[in-house]
Protein backbone atom coordinates (compact mmCIF):
# COMPACT_ATOMS: atom_id res chain seq x y z
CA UNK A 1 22.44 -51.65 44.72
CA UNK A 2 25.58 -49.92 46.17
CA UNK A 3 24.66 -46.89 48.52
CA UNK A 4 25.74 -43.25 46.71
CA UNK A 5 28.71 -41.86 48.24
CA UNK A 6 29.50 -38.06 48.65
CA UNK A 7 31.05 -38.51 45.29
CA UNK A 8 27.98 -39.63 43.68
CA UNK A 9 25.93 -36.88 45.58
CA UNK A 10 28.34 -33.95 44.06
CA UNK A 11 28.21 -35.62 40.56
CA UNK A 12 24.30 -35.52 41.02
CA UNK A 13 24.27 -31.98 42.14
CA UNK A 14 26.46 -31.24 39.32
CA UNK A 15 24.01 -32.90 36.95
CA UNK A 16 21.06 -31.44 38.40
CA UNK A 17 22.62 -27.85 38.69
CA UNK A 18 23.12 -27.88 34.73
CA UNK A 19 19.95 -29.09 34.06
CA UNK A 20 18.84 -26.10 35.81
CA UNK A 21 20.25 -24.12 33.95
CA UNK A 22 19.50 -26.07 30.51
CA UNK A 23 16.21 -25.29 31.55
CA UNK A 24 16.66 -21.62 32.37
CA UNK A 25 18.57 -20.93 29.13
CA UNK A 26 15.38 -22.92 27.41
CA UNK A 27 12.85 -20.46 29.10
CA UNK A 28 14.45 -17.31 28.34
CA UNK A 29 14.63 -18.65 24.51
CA UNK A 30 11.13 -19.52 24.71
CA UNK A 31 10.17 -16.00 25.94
CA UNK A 32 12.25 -13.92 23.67
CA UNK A 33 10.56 -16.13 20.81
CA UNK A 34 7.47 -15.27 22.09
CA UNK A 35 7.88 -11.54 22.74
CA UNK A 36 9.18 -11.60 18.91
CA UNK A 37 6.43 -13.50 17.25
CA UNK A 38 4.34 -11.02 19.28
CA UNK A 39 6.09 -8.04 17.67
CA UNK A 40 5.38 -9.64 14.47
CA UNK A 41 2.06 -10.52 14.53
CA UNK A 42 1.30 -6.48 15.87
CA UNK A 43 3.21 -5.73 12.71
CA UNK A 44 1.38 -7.88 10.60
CA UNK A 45 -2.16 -6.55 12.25
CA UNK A 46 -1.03 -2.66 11.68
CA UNK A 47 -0.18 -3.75 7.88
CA UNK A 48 -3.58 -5.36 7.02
CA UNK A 49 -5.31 -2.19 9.15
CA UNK A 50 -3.23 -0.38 6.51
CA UNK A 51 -4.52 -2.60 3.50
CA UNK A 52 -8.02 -2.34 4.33
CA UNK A 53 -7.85 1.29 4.55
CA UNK A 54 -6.58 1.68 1.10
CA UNK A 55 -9.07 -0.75 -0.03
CA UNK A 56 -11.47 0.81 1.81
CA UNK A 57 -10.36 4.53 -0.15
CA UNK A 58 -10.32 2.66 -3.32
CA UNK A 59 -13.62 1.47 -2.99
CA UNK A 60 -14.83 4.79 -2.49
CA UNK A 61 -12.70 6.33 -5.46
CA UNK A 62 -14.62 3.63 -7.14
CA UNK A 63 -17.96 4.34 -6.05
CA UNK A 64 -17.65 8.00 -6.42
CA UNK A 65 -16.26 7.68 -10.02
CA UNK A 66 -19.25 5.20 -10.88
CA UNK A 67 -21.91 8.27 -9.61
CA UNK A 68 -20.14 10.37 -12.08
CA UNK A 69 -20.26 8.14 -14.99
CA UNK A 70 -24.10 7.34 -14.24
CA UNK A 71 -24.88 11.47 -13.50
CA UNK A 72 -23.19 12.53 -16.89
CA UNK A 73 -23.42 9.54 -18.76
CA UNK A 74 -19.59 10.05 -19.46
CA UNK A 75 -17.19 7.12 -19.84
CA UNK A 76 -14.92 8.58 -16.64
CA UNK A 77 -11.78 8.82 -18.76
């Protein structure tokens, strides 16, 4: 094997330097897509919070129309 010479040493500094970086760059993208499949998934937990509270309300539309119809014997229409 030939011994590196200042040359080689730059190139290698060169090469680690922007692998560095590569790996910066690759960190920050991981984190923003993190932070925005966070936002997403507290998006998608306030819209099923919202979906079981309407089916929650429907339910008791339901129920309530159901003690009607069985109180007055009426069909509900």
């Amino acid at each position: 094997m030939e011994p590196v010479g200042a040359n080689g040493l730059q190139q290698a500094a060169a090469v680690n330097r922007n692998t560095q970086v590569q790996l910066t760059d690759a960190q920050n993208e991981a984190l923003r897509l993190t932070k925005e499949m966070n936002d997403q998934a507290a998006i998608f937990q306030a819209q099923m919070s919202a979906l079981k509270a309407v089916s929650e309300a429907l339910n008791a539309g339901n129920d309530a129309r159901n003690k009607a119809i069985e109180k007055t014997g009426a069909a509900g229409r």
